[in-house]
PDB file of N, CA and C in Angstrom:
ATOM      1  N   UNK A   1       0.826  -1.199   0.000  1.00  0.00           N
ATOM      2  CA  UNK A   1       0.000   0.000   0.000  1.00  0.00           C
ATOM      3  C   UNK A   1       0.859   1.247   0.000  1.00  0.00           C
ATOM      4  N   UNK A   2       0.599   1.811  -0.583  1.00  0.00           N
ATOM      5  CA  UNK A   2       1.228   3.313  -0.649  1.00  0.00           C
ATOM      6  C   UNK A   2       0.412   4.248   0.070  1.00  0.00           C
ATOM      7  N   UNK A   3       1.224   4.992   1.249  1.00  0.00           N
ATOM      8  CA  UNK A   3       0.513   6.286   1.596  1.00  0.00           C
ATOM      9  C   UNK A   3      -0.542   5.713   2.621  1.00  0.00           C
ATOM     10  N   UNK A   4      -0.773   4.413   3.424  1.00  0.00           N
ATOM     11  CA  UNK A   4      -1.635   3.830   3.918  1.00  0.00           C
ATOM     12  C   UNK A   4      -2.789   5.030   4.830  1.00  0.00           C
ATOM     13  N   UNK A   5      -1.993   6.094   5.608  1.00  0.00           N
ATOM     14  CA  UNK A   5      -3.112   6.917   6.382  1.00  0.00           C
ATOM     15  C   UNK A   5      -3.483   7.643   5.786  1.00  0.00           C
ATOM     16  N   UNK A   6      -2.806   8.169   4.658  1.00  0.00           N
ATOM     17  CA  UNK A   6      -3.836   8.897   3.705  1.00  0.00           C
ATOM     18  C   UNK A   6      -5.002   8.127   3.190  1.00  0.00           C
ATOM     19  N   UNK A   7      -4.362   6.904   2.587  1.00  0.00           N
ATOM     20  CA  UNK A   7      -5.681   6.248   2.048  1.00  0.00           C
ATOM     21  C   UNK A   7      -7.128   6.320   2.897  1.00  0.00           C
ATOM     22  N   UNK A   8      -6.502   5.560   4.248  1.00  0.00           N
ATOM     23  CA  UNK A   8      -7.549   5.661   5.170  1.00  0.00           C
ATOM     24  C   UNK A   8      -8.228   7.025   5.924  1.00  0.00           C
ATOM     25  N   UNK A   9      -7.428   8.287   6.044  1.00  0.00           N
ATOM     26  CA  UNK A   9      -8.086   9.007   6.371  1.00  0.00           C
ATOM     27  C   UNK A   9      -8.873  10.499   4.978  1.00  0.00           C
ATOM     28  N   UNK A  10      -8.018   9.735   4.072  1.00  0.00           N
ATOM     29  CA  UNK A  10      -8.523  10.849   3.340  1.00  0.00           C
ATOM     30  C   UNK A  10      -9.681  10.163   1.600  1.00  0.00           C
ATOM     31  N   UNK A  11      -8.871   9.254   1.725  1.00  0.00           N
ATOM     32  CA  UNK A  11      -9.830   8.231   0.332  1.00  0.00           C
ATOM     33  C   UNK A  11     -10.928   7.242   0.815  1.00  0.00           C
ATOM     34  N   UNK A  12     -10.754   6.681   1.617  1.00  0.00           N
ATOM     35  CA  UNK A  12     -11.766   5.260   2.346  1.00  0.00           C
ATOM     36  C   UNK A  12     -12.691   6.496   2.343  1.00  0.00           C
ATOM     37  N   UNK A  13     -12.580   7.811   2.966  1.00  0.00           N
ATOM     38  CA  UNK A  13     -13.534   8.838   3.622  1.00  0.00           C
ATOM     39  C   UNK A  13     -14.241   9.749   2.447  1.00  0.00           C
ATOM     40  N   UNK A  14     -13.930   9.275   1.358  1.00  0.00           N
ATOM     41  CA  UNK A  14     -14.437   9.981  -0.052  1.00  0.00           C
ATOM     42  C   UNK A  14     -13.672  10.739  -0.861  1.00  0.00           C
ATOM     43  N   UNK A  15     -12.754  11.306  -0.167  1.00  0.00           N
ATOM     44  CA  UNK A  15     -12.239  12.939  -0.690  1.00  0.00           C
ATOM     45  C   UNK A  15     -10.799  12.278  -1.849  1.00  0.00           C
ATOM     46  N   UNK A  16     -10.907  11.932  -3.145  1.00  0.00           N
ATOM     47  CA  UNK A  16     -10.204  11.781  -4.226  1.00  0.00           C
ATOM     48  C   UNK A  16      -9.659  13.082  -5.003  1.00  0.00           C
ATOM     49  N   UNK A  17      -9.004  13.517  -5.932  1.00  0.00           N
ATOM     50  CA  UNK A  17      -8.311  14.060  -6.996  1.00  0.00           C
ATOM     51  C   UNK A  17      -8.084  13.089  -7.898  1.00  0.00           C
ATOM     52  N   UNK A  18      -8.970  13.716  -8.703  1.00  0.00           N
ATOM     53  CA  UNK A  18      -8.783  12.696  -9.986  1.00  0.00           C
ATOM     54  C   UNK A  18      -8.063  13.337 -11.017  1.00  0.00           C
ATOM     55  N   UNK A  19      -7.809  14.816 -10.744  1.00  0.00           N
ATOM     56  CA  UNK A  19      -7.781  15.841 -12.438  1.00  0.00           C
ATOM     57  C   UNK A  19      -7.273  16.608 -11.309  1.00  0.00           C
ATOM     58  N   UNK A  20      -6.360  16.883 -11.524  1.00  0.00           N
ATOM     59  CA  UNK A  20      -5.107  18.113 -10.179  1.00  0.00           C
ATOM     60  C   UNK A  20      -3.998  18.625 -11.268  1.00  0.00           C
ATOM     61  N   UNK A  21      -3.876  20.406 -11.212  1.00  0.00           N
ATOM     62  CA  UNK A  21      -3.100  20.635 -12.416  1.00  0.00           C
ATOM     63  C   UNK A  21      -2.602  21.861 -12.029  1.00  0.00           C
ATOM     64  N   UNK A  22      -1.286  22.060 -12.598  1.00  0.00           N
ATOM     65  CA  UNK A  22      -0.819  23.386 -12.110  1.00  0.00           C
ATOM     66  C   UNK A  22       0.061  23.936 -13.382  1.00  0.00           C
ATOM     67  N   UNK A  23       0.078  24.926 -13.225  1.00  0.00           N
ATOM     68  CA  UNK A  23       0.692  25.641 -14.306  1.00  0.00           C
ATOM     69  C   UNK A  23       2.410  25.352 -14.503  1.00  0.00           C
ATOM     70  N   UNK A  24       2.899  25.005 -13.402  1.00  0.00           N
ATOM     71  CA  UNK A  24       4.572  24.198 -13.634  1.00  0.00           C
ATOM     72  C   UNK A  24       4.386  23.206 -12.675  1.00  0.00           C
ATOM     73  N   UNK A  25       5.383  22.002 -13.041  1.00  0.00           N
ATOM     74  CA  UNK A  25       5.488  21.426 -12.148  1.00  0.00           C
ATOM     75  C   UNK A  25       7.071  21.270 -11.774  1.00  0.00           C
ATOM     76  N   UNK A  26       7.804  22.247 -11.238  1.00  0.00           N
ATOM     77  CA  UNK A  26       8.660  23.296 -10.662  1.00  0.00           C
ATOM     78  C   UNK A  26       8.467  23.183  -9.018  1.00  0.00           C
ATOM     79  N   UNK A  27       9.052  22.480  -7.786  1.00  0.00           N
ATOM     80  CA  UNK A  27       8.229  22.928  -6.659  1.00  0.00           C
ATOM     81  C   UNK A  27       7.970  24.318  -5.962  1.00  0.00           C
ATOM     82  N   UNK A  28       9.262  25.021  -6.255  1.00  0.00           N
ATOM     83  CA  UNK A  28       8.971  26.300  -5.522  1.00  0.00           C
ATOM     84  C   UNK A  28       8.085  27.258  -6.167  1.00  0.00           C
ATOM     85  N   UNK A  29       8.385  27.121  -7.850  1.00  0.00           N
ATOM     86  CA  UNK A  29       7.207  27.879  -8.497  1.00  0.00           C
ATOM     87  C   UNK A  29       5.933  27.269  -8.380  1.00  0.00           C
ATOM     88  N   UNK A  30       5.647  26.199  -8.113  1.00  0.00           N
ATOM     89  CA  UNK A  30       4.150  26.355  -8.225  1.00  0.00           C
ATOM     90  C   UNK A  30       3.620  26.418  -6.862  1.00  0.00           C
ATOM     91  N   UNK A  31       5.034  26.379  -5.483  1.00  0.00           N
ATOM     92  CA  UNK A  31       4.027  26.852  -4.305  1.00  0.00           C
ATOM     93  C   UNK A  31       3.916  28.157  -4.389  1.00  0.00           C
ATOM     94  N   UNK A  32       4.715  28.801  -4.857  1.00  0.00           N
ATOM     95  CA  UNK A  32       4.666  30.004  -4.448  1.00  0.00           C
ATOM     96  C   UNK A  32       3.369  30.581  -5.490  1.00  0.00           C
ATOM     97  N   UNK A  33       2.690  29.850  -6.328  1.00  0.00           N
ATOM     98  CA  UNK A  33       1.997  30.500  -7.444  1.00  0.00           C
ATOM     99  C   UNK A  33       0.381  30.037  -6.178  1.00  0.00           C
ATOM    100  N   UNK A  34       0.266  29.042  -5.910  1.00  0.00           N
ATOM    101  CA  UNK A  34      -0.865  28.391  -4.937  1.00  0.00           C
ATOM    102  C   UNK A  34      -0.872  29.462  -3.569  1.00  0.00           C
ATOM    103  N   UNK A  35       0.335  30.048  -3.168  1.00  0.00           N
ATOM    104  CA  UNK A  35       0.326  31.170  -1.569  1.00  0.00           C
ATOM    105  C   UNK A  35      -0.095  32.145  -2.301  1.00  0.00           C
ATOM    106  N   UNK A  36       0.336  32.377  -3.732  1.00  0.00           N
ATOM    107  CA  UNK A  36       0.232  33.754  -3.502  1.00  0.00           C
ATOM    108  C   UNK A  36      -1.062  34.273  -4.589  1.00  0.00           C
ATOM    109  N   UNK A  37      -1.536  33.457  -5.606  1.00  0.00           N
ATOM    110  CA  UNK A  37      -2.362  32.895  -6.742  1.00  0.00           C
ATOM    111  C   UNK A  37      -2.099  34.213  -7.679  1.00  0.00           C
ATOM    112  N   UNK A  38      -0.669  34.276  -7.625  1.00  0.00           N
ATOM    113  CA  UNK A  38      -0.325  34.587  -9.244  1.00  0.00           C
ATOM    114  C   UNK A  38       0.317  33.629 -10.067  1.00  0.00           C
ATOM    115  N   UNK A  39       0.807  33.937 -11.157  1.00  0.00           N
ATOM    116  CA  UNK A  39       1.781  33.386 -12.191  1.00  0.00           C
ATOM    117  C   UNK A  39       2.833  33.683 -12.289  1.00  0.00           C
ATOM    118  N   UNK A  40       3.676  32.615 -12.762  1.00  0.00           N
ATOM    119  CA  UNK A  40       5.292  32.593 -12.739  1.00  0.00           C
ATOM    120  C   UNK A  40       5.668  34.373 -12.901  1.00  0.00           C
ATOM    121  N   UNK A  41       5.060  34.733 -14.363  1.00  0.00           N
ATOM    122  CA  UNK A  41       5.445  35.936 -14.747  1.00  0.00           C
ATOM    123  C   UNK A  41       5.008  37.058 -14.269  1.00  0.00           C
ATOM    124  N   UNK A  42       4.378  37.061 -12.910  1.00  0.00           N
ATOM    125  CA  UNK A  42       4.182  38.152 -12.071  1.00  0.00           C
ATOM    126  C   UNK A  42       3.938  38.465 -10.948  1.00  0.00           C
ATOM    127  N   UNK A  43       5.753  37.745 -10.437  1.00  0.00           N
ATOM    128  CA  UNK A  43       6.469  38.005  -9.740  1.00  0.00           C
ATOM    129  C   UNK A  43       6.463  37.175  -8.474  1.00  0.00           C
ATOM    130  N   UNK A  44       6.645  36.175  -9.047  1.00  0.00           N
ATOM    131  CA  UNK A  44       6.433  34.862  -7.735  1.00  0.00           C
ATOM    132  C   UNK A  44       8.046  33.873  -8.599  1.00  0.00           C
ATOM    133  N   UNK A  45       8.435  32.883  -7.565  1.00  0.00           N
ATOM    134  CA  UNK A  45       9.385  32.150  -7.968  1.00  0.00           C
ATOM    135  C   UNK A  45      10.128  31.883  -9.444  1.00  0.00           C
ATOM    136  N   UNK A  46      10.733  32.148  -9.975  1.00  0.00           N
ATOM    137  CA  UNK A  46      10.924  31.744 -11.286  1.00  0.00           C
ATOM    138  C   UNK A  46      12.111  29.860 -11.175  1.00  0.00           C
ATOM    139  N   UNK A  47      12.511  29.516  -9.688  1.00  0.00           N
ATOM    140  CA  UNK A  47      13.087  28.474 -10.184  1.00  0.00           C
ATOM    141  C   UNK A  47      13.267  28.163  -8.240  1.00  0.00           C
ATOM    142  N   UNK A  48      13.636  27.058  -8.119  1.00  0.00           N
ATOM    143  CA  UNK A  48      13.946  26.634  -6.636  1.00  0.00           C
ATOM    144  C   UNK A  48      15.277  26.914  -6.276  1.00  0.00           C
ATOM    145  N   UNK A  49      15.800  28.193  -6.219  1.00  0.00           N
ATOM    146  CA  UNK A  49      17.168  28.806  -5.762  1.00  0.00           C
ATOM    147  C   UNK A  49      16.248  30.474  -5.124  1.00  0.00           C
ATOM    148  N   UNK A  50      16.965  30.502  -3.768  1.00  0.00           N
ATOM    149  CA  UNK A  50      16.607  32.146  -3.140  1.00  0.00           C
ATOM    150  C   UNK A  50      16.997  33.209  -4.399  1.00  0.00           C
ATOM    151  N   UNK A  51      17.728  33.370  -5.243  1.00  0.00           N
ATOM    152  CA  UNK A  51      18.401  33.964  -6.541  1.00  0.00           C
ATOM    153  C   UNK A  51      16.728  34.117  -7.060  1.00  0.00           C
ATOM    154  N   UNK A  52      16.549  32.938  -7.544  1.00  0.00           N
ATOM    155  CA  UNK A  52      15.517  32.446  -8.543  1.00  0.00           C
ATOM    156  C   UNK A  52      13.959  32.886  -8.274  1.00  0.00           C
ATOM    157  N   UNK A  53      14.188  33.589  -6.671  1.00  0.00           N
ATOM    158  CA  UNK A  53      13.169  33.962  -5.844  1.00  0.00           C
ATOM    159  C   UNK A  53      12.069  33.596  -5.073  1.00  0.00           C
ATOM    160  N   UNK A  54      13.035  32.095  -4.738  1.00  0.00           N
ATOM    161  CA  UNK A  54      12.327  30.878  -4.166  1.00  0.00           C
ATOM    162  C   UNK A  54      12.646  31.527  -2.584  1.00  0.00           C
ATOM    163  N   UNK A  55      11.699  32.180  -2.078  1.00  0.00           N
ATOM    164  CA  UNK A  55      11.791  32.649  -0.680  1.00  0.00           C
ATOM    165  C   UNK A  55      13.168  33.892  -0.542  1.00  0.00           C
ATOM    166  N   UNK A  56      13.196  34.304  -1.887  1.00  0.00           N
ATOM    167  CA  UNK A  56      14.226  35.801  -1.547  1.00  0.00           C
ATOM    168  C   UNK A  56      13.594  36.474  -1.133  1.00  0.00           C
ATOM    169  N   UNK A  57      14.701  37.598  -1.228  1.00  0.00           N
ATOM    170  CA  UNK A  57      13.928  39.112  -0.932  1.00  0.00           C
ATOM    171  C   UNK A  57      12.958  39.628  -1.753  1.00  0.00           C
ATOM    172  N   UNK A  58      12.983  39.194  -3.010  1.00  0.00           N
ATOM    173  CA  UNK A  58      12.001  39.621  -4.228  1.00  0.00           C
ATOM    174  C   UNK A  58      10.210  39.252  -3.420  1.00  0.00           C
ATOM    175  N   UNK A  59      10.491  38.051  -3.438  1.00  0.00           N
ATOM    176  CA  UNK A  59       9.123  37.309  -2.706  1.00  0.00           C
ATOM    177  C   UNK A  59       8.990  37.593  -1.526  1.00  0.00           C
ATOM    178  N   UNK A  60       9.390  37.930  -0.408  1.00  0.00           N
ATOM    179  CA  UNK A  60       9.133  38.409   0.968  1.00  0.00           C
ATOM    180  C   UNK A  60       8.904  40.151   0.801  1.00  0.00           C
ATOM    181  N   UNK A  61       9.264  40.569   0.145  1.00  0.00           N
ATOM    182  CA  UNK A  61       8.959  42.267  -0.194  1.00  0.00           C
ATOM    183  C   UNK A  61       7.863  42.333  -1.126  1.00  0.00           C
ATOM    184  N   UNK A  62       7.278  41.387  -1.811  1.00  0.00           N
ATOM    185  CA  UNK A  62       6.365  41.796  -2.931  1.00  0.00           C
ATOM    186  C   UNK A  62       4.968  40.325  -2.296  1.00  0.00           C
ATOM    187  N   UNK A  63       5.068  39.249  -3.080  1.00  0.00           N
ATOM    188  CA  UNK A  63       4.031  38.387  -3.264  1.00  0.00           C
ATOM    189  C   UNK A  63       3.715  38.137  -2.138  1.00  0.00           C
ATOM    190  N   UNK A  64       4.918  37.591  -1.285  1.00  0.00           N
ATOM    191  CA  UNK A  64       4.368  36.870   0.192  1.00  0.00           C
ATOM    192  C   UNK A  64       4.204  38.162   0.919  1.00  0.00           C
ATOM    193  N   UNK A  65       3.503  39.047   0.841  1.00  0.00           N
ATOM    194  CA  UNK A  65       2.656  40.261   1.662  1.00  0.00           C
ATOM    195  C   UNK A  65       1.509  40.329   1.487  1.00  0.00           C
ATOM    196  N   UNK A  66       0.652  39.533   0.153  1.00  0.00           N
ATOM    197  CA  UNK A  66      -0.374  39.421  -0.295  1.00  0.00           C
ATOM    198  C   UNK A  66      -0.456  38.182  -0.422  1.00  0.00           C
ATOM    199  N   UNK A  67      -0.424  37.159   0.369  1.00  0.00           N
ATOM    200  CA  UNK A  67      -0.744  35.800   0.315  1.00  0.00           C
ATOM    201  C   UNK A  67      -1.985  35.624   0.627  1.00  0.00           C
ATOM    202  N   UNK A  68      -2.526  34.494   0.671  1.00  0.00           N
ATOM    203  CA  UNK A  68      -3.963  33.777   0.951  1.00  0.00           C
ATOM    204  C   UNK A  68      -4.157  34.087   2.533  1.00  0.00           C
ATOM    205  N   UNK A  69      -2.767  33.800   2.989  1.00  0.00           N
ATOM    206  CA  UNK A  69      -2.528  33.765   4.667  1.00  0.00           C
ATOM    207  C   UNK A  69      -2.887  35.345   4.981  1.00  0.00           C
ATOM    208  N   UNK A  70      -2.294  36.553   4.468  1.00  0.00           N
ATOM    209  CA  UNK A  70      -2.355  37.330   4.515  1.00  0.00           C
ATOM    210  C   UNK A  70      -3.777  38.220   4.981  1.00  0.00           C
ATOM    211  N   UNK A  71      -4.583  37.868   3.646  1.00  0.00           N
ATOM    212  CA  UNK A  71      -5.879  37.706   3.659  1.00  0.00           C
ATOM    213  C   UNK A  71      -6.714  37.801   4.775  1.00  0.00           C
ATOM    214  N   UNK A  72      -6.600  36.646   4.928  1.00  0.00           N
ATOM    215  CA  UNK A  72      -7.103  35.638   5.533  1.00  0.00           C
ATOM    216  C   UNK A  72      -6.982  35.979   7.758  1.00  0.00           C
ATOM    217  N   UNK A  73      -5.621  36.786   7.891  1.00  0.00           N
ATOM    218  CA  UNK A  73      -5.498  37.129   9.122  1.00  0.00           C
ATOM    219  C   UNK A  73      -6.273  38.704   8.655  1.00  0.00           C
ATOM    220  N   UNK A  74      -5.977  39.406   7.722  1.00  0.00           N
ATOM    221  CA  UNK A  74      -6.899  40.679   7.772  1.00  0.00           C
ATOM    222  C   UNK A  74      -8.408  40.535   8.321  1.00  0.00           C
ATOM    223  N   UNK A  75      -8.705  39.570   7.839  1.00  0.00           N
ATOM    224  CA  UNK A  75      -9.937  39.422   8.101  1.00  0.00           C
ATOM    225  C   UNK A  75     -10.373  38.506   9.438  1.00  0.00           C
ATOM    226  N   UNK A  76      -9.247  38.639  10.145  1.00  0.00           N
ATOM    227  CA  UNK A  76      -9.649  37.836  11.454  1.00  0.00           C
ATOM    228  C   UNK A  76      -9.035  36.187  11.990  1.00  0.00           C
ATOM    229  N   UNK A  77      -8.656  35.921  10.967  1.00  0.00           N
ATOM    230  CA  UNK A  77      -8.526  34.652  10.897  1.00  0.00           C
ATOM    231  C   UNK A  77      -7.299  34.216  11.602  1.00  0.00           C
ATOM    232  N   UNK A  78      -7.283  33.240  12.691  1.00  0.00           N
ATOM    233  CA  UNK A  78      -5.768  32.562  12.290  1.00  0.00           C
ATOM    234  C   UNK A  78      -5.058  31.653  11.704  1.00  0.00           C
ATOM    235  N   UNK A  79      -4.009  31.622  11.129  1.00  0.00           N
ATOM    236  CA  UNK A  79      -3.165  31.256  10.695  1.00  0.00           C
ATOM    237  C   UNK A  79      -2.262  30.340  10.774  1.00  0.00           C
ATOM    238  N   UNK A  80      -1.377  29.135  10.461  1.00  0.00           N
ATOM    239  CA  UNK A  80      -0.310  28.610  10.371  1.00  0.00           C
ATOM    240  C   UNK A  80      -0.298  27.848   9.578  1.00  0.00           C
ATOM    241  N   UNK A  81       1.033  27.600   9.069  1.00  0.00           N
ATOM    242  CA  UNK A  81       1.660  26.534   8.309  1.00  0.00           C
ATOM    243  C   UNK A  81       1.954  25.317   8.574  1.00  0.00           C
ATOM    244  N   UNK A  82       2.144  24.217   8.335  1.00  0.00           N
ATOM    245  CA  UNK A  82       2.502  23.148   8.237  1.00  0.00           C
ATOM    246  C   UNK A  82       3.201  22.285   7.269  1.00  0.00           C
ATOM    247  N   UNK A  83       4.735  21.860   7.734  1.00  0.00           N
ATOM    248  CA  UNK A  83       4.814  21.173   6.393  1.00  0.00           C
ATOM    249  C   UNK A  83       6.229  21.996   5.707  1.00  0.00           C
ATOM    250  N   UNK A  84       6.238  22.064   4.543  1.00  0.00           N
ATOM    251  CA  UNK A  84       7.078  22.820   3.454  1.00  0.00           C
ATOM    252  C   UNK A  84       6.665  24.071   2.906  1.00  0.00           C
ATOM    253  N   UNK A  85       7.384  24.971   3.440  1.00  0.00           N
ATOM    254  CA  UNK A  85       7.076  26.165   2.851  1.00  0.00           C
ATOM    255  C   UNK A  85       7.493  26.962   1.541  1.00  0.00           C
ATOM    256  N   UNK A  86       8.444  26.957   1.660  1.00  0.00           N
ATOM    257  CA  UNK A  86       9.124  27.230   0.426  1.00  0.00           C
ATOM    258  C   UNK A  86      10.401  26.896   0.786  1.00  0.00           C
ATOM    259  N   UNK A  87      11.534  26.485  -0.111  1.00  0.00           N
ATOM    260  CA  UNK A  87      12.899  26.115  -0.068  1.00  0.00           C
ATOM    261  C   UNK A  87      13.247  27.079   0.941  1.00  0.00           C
ATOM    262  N   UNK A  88      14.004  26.602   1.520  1.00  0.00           N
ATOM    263  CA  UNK A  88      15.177  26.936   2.906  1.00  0.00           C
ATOM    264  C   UNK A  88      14.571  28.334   3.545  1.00  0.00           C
ATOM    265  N   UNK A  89      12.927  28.298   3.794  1.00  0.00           N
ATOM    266  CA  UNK A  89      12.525  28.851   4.890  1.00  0.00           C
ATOM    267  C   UNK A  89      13.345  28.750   6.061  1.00  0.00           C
ATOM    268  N   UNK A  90      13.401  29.810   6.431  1.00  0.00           N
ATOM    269  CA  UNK A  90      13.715  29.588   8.172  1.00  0.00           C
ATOM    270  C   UNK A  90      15.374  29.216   8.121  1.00  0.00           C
ATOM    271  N   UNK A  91      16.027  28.742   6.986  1.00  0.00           N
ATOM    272  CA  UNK A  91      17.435  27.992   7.315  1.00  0.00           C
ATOM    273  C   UNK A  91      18.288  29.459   7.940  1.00  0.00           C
ATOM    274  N   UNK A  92      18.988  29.373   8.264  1.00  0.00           N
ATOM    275  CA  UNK A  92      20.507  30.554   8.223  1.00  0.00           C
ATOM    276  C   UNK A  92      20.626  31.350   7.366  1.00  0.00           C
ATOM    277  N   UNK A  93      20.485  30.282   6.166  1.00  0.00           N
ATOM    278  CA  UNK A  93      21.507  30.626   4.773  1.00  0.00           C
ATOM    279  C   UNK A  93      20.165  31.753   4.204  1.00  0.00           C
ATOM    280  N   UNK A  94      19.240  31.538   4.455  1.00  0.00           N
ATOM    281  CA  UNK A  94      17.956  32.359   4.066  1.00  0.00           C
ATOM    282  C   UNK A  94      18.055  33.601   4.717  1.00  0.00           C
ATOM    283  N   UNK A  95      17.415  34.560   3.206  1.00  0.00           N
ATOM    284  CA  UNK A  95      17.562  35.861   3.471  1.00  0.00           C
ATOM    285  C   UNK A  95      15.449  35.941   4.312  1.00  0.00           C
ATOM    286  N   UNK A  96      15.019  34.753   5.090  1.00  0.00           N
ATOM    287  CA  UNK A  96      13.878  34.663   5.699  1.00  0.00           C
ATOM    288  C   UNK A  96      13.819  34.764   7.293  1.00  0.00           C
ATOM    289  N   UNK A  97      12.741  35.130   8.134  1.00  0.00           N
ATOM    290  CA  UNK A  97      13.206  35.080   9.315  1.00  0.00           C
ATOM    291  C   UNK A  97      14.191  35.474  10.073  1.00  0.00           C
ATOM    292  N   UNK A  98      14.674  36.827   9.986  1.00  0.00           N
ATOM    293  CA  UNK A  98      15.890  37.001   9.942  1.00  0.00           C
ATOM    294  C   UNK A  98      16.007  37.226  11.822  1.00  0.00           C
ATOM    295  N   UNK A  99      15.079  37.135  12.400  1.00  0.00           N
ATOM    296  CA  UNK A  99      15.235  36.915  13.895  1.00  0.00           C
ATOM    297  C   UNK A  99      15.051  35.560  14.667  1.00  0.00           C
ATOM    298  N   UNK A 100      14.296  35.041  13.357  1.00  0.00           N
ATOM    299  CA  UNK A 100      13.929  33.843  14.032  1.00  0.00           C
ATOM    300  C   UNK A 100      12.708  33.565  14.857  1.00  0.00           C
ATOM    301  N   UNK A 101      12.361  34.805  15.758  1.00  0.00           N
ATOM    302  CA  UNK A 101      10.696  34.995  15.811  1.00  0.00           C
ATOM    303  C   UNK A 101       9.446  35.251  15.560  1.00  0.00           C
ATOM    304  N   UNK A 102       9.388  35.538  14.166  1.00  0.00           N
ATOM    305  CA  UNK A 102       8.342  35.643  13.263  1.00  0.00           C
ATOM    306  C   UNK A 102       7.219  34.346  13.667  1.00  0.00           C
ATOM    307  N   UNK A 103       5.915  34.550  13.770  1.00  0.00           N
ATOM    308  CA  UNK A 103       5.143  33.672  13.864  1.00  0.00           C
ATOM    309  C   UNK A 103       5.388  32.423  13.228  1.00  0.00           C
ATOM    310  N   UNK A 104       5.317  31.055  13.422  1.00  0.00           N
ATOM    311  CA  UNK A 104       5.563  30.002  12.339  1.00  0.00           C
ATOM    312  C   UNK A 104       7.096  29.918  12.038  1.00  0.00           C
ATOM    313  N   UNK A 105       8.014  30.655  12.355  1.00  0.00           N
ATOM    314  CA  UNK A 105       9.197  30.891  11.701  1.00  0.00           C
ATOM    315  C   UNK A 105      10.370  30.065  12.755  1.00  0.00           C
ATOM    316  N   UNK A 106      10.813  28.931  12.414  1.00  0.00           N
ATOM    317  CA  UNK A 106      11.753  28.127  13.349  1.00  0.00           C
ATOM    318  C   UNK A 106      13.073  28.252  13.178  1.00  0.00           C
ATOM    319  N   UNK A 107      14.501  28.663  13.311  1.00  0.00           N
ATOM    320  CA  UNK A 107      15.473  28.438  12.796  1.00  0.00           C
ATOM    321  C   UNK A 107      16.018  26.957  12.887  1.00  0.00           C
ATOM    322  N   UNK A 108      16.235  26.326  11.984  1.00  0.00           N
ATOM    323  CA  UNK A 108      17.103  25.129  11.778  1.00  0.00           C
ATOM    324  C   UNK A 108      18.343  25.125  12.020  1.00  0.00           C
TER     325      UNK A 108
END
């Protein structure tokens, strides 16, 4: 079996994808296109390197200020992540988190 608790908590229970599609299949470009629901060409990741604007400064000054998350706390909501965020969130080497206490934000 592949994926056994998914199967059981998410397929046995109904919830399938049959037809799932994204405009690259690139990982940092197409998370960053799903946080932020633009397109490659305006101004979200162009490749999985901080350069490439996989969690640079480009994307923390522009797209990721207008994320879903973003939104979403304007209006009351809270928030967190789980999981993979974008390439070398949170690492050192990242121009991200640069205190380390940002909500959600862990240093490795």
């Amino acid at each position: 079996d592949h994926m056994p608790l998914l199967q059981k908590l998410l397929a046995e229970q109904g919830t399938t994808f049959s037809n799932s599609f994204v405009h690259t299949p690139i990982c940092c470009p197409s998370r960053s296109s799903i946080l932020s629901g633009r397109y490659l060409h305006n101004g979200v990741a162009l490749n999985n390197s901080v350069t490439g604007n996989c969690n640079g400064e480009l994307w923390q000054e522009g797209a990721e200020k207008e994320t879903y998350a973003v939104h979403a706390q304007t209006a009351g909501y809270q928030t967190a992540y789980a999981g993979k965020y974008l390439n070398q969130y949170g690492t050192r080497t990242s121009p991200g988190c640069p205190t380390g206490k940002e909500a959600g934000c862990k240093r490795v």
